[in-house]
Each structure stands twice: as structure tokens, then as C-alpha cells.
PDB file of N, CA and C in Angstrom:
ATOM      1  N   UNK A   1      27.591 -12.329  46.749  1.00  0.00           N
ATOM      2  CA  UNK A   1      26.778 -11.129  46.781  1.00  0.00           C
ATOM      3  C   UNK A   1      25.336 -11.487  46.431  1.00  0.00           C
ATOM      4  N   UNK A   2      24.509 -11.117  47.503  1.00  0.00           N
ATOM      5  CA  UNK A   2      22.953 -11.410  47.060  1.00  0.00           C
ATOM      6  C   UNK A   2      22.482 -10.015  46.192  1.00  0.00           C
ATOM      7  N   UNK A   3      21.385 -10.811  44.929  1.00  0.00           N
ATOM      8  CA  UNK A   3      21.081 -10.002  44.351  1.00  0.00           C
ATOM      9  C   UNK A   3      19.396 -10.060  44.385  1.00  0.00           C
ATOM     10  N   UNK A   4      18.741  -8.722  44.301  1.00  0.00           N
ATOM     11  CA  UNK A   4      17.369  -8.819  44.640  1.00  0.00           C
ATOM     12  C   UNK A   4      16.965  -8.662  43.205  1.00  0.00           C
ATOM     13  N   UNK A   5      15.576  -8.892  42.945  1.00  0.00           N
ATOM     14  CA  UNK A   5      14.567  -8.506  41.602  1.00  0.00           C
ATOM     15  C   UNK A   5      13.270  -8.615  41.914  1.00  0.00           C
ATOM     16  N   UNK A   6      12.467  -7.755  41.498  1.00  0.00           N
ATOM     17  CA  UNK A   6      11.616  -7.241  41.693  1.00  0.00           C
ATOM     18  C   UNK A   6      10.890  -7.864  40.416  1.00  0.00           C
ATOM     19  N   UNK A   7       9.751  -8.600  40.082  1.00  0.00           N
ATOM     20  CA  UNK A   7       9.488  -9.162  39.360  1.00  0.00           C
ATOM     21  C   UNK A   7       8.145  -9.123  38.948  1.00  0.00           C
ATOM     22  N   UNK A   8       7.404  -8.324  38.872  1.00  0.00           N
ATOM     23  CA  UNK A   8       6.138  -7.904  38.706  1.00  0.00           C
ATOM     24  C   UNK A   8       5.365  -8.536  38.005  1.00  0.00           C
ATOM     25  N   UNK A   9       5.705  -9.323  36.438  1.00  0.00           N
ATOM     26  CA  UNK A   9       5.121  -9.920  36.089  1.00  0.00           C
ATOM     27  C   UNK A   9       4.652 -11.740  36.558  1.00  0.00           C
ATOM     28  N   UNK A  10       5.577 -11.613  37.418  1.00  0.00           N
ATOM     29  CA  UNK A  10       5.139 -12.496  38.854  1.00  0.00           C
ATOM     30  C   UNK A  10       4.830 -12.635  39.725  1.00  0.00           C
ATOM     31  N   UNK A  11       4.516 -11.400  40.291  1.00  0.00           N
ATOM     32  CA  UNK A  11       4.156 -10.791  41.485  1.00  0.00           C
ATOM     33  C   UNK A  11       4.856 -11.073  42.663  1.00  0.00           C
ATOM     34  N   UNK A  12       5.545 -11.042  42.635  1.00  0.00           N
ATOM     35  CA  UNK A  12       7.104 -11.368  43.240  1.00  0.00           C
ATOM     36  C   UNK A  12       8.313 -10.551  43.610  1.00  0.00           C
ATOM     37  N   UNK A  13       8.702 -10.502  44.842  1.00  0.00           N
ATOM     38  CA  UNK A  13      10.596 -10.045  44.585  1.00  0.00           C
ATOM     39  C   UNK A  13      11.000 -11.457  44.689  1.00  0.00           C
ATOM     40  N   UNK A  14      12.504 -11.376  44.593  1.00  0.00           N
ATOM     41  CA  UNK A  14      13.343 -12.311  44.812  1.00  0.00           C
ATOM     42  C   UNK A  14      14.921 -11.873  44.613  1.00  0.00           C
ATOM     43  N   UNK A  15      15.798 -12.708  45.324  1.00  0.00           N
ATOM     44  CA  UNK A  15      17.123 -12.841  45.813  1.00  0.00           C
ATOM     45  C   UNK A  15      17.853 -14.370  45.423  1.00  0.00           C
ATOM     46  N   UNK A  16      18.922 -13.647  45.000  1.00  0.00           N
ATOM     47  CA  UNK A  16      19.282 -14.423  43.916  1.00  0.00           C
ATOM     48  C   UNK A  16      21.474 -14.379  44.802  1.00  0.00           C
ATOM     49  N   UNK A  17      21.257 -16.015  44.747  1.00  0.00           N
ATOM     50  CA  UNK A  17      23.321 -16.054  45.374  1.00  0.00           C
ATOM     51  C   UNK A  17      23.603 -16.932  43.850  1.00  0.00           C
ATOM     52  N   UNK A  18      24.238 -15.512  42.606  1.00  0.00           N
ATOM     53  CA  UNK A  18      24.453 -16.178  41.241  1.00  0.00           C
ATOM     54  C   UNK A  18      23.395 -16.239  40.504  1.00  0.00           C
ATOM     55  N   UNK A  19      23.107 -17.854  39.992  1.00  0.00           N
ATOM     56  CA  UNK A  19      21.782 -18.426  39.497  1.00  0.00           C
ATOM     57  C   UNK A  19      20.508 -18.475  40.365  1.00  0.00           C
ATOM     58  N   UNK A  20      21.138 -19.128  41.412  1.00  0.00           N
ATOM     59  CA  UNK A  20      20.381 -19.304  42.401  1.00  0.00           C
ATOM     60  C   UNK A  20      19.583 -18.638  43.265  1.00  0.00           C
ATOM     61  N   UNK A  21      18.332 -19.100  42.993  1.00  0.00           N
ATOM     62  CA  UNK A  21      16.980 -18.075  43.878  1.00  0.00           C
ATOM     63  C   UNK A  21      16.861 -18.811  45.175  1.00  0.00           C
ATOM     64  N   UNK A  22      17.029 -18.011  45.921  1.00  0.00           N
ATOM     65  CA  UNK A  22      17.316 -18.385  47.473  1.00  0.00           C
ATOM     66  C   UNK A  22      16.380 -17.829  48.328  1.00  0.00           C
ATOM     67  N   UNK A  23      15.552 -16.747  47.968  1.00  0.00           N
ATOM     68  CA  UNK A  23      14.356 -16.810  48.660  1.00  0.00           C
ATOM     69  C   UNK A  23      13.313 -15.859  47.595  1.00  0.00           C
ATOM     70  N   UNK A  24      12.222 -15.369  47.846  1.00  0.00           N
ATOM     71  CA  UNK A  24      10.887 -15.139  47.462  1.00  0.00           C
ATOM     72  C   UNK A  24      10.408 -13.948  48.410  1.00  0.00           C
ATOM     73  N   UNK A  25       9.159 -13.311  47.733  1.00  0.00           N
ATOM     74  CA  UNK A  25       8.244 -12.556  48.847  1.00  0.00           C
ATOM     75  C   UNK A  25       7.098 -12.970  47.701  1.00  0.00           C
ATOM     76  N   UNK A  26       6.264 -13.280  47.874  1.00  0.00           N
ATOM     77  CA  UNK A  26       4.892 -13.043  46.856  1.00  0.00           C
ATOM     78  C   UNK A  26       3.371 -12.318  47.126  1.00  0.00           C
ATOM     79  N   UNK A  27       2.937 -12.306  45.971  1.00  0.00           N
ATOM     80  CA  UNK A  27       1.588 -10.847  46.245  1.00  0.00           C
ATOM     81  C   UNK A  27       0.800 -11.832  45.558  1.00  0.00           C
ATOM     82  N   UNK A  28      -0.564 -11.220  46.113  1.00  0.00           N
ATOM     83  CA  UNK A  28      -1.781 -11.344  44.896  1.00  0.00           C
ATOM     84  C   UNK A  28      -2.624 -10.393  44.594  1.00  0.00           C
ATOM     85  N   UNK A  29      -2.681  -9.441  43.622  1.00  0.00           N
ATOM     86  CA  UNK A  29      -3.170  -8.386  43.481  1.00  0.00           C
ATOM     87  C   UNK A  29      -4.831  -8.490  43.553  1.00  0.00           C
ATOM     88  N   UNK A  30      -5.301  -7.687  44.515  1.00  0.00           N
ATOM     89  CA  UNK A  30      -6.509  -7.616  45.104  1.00  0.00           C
ATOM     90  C   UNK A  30      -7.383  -6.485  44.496  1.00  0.00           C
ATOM     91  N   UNK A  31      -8.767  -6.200  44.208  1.00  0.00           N
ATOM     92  CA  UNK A  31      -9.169  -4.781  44.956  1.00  0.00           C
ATOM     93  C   UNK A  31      -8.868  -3.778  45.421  1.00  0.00           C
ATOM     94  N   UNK A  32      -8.335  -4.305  47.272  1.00  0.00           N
ATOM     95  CA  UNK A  32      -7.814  -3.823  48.094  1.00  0.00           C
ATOM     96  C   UNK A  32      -6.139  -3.349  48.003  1.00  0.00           C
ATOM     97  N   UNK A  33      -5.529  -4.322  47.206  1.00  0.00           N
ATOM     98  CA  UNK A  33      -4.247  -3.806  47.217  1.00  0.00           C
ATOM     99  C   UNK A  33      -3.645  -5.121  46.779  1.00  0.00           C
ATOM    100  N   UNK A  34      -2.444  -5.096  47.091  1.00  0.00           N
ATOM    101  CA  UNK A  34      -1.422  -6.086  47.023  1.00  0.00           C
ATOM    102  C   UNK A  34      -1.352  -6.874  48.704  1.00  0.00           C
ATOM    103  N   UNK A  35      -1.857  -8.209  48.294  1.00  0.00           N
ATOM    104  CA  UNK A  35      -1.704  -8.464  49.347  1.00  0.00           C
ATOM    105  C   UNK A  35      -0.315  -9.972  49.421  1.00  0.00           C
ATOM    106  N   UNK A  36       0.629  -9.502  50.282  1.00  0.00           N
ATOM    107  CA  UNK A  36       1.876 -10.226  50.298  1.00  0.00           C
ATOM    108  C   UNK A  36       1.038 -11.687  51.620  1.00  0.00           C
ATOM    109  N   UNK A  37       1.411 -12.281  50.598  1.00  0.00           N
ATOM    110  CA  UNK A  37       0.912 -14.183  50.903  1.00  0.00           C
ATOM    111  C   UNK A  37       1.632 -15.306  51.450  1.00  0.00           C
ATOM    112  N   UNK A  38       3.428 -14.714  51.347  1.00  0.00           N
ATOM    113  CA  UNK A  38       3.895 -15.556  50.988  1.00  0.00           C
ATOM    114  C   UNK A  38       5.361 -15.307  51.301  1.00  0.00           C
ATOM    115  N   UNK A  39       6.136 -15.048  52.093  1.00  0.00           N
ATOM    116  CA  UNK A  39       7.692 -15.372  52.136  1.00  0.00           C
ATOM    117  C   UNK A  39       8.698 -16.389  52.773  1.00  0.00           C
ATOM    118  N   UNK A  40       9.770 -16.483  52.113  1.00  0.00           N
ATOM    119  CA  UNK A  40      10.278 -17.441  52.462  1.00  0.00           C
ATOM    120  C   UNK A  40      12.122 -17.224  51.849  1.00  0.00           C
ATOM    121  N   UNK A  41      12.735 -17.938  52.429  1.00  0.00           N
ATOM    122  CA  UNK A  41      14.479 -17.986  52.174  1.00  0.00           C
ATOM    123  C   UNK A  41      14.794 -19.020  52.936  1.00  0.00           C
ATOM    124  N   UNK A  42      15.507 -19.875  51.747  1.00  0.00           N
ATOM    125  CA  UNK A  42      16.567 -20.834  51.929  1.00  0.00           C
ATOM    126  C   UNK A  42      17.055 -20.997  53.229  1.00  0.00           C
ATOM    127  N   UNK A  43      17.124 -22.246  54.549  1.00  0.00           N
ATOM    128  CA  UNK A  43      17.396 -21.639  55.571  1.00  0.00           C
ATOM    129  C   UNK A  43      18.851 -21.986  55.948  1.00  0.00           C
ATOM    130  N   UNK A  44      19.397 -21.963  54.836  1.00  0.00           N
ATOM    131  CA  UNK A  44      20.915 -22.014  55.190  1.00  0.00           C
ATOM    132  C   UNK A  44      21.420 -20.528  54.932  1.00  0.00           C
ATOM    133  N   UNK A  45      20.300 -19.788  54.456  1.00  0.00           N
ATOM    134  CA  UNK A  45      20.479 -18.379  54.212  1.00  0.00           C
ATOM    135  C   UNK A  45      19.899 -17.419  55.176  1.00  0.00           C
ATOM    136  N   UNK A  46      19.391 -18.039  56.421  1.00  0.00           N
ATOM    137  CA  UNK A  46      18.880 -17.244  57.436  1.00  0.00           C
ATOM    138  C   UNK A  46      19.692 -15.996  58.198  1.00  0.00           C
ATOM    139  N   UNK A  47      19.081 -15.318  58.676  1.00  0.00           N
ATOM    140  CA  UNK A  47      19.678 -14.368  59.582  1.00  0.00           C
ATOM    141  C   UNK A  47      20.167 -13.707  59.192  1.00  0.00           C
ATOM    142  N   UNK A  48      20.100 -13.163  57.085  1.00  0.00           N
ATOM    143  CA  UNK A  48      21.099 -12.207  56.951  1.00  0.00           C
ATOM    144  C   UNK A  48      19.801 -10.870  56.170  1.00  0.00           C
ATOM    145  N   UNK A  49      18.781 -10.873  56.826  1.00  0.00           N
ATOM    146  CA  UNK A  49      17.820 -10.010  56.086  1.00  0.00           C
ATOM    147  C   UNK A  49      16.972 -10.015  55.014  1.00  0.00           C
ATOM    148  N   UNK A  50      17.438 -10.985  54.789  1.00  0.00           N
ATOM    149  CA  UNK A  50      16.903 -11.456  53.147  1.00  0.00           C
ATOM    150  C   UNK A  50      15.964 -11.344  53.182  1.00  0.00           C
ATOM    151  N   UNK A  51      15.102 -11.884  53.825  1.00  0.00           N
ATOM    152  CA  UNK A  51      13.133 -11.868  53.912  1.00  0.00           C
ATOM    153  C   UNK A  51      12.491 -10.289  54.065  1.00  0.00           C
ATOM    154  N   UNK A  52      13.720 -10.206  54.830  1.00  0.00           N
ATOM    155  CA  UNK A  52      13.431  -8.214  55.579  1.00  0.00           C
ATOM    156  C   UNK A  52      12.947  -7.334  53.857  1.00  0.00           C
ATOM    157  N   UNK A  53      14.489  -7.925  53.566  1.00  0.00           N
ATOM    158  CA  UNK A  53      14.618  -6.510  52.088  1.00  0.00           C
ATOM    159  C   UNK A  53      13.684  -7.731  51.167  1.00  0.00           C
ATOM    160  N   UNK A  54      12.915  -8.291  51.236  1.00  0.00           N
ATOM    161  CA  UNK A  54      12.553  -8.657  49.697  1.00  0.00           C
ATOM    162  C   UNK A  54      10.807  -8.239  50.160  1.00  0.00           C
ATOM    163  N   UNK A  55      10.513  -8.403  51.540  1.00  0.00           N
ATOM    164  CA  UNK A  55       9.181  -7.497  51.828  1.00  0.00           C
ATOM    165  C   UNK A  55       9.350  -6.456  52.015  1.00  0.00           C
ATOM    166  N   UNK A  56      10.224  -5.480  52.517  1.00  0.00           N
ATOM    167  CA  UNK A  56      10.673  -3.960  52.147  1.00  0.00           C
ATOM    168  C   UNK A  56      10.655  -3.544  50.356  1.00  0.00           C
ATOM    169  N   UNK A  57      11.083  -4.401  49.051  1.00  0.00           N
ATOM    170  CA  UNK A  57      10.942  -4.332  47.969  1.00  0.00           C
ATOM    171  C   UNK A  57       9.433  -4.353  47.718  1.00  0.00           C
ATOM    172  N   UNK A  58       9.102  -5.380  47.959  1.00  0.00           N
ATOM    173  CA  UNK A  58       6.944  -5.485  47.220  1.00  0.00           C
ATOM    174  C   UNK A  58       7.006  -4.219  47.718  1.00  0.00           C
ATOM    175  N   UNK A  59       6.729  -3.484  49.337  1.00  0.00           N
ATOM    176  CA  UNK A  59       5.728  -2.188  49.603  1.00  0.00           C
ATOM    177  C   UNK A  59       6.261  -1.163  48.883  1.00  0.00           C
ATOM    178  N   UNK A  60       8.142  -1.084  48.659  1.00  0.00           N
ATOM    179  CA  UNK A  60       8.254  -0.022  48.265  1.00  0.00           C
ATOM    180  C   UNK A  60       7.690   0.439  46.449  1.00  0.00           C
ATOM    181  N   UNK A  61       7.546  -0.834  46.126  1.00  0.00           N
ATOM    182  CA  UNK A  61       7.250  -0.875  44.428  1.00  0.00           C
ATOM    183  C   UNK A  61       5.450  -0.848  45.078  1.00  0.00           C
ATOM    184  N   UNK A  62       4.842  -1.266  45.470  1.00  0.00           N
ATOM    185  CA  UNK A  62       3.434  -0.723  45.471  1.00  0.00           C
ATOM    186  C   UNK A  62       3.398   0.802  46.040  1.00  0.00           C
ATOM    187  N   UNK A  63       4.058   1.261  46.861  1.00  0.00           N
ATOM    188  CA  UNK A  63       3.868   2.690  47.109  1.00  0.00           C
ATOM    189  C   UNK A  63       4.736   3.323  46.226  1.00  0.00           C
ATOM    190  N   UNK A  64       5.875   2.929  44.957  1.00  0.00           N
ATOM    191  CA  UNK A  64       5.353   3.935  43.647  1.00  0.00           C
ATOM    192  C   UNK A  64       4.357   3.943  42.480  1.00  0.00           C
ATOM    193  N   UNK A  65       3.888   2.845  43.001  1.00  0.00           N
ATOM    194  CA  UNK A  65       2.582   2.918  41.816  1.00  0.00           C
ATOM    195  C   UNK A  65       1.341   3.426  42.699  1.00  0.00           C
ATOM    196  N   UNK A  66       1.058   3.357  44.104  1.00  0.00           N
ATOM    197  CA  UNK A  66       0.096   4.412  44.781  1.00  0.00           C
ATOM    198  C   UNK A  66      -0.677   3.486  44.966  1.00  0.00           C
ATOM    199  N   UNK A  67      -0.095   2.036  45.749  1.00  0.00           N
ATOM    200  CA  UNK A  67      -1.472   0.906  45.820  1.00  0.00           C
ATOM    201  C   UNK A  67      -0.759   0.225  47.085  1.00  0.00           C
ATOM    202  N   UNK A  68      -1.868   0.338  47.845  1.00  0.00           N
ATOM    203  CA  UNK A  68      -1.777  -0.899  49.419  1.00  0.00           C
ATOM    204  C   UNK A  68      -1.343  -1.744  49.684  1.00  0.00           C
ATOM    205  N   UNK A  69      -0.528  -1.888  50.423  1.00  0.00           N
ATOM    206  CA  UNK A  69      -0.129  -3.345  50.766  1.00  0.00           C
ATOM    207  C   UNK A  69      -0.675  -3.837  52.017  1.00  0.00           C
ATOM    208  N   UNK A  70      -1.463  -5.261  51.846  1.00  0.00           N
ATOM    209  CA  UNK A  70      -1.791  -5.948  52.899  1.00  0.00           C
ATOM    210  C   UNK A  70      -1.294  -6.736  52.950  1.00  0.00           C
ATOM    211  N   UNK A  71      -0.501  -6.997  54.375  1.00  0.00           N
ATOM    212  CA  UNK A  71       0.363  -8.337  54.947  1.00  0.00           C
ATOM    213  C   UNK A  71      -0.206  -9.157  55.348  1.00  0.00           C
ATOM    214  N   UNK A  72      -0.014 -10.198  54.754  1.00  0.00           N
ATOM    215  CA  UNK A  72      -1.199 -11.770  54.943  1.00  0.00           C
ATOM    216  C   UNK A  72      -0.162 -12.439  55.679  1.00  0.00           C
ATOM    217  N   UNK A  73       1.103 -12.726  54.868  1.00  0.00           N
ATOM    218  CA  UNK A  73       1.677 -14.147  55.937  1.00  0.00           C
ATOM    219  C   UNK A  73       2.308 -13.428  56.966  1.00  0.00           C
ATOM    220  N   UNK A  74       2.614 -14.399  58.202  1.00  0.00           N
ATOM    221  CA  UNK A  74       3.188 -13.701  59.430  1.00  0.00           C
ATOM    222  C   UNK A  74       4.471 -13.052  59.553  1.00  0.00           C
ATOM    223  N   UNK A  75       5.027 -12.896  58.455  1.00  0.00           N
ATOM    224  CA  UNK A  75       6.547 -12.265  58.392  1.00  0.00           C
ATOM    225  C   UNK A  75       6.163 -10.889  58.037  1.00  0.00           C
ATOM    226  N   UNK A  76       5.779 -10.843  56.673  1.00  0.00           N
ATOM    227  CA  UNK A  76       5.133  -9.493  56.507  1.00  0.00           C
ATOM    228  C   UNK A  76       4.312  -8.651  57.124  1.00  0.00           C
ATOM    229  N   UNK A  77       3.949  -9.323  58.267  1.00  0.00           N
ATOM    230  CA  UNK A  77       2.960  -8.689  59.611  1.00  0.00           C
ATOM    231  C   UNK A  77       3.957  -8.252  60.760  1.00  0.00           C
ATOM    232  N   UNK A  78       4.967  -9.279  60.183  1.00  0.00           N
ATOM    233  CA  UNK A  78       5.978  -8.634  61.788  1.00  0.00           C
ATOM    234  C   UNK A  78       6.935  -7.089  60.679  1.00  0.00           C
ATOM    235  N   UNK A  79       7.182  -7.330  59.771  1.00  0.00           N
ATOM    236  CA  UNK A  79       7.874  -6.565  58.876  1.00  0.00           C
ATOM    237  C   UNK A  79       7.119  -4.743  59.231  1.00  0.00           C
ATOM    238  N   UNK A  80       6.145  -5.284  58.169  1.00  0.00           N
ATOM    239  CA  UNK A  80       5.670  -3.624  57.779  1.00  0.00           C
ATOM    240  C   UNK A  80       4.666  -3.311  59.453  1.00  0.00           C
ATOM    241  N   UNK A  81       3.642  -4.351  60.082  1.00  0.00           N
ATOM    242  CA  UNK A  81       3.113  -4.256  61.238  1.00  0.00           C
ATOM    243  C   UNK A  81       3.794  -2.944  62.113  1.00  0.00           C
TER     244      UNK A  81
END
């Protein structure tokens, strides 16, 4: 069972099989907003959404705090785009 976390004081989600962190989304808080820089998953862990829901997590935690998300790397451009 994959488990997600939302990790703010890292600016980060992440997905977790157990111990194991198996993929990432990362931010860098801007001015402008949160801008996501950065995703990635394990690619023996491909094809099961993982990247989907951990950039679906950053926007939905910046749109309850009422702050922008700008998609920098090309996943998060195909994601929220």
C-alpha cells in the first residue's frame, strides 16, 4: 500500500511503499506562489499514478492556504496544464 505525506516543512509531498520513499514532488516558495520544480518516482514504480497524486497533493495544500501554484518541471505542466 502506497502511502502519501505532505511535508511542508520540506516543501515537499511524498509516497512512501513502508519505509521506503519512492517518489517526491518538490516546491520553492516564491513571491508568486509555490512553484513545483521537481518530480520524480522510482521507475520500477511507474505507471501507477504516483507522480499524478503527489502533484495533485502540493496544489491541493496550496489552494487551502490561498497561494499559486506554478508548474516549473514538465510533469507538473502536463498535470495541472
Amino acid at each position: 500500500m502506497i502511502r502519501y505525506e505532505f511535508l511542508k516543512d520540506q516543501n515537499m509531498s511524498a509516497a512512501y511503499d513502508g519505509d521506503t520513499q519512492i517518489g517526491v514532488c518538490q516546491y520553492v516558495v516564491t513571491d508568486q506562489g509555490w512553484a513545483i520544480v521537481h518530480t520524480e518516482v522510482l521507475p520500477e514504480y511507474g505507471g501507477q499514478g504516483i507522480a499524478r497524486n503527489l502533484v495533485l497533493m502540493v496544489s491541493d495544500e496550496a489552494e487551502k492556504e490561498g497561494v499559486p501554484v506554478i508548474p516549473v518541471c514538465s510533469y507538473a505542466k502536463k498535470v495541472l496544464g
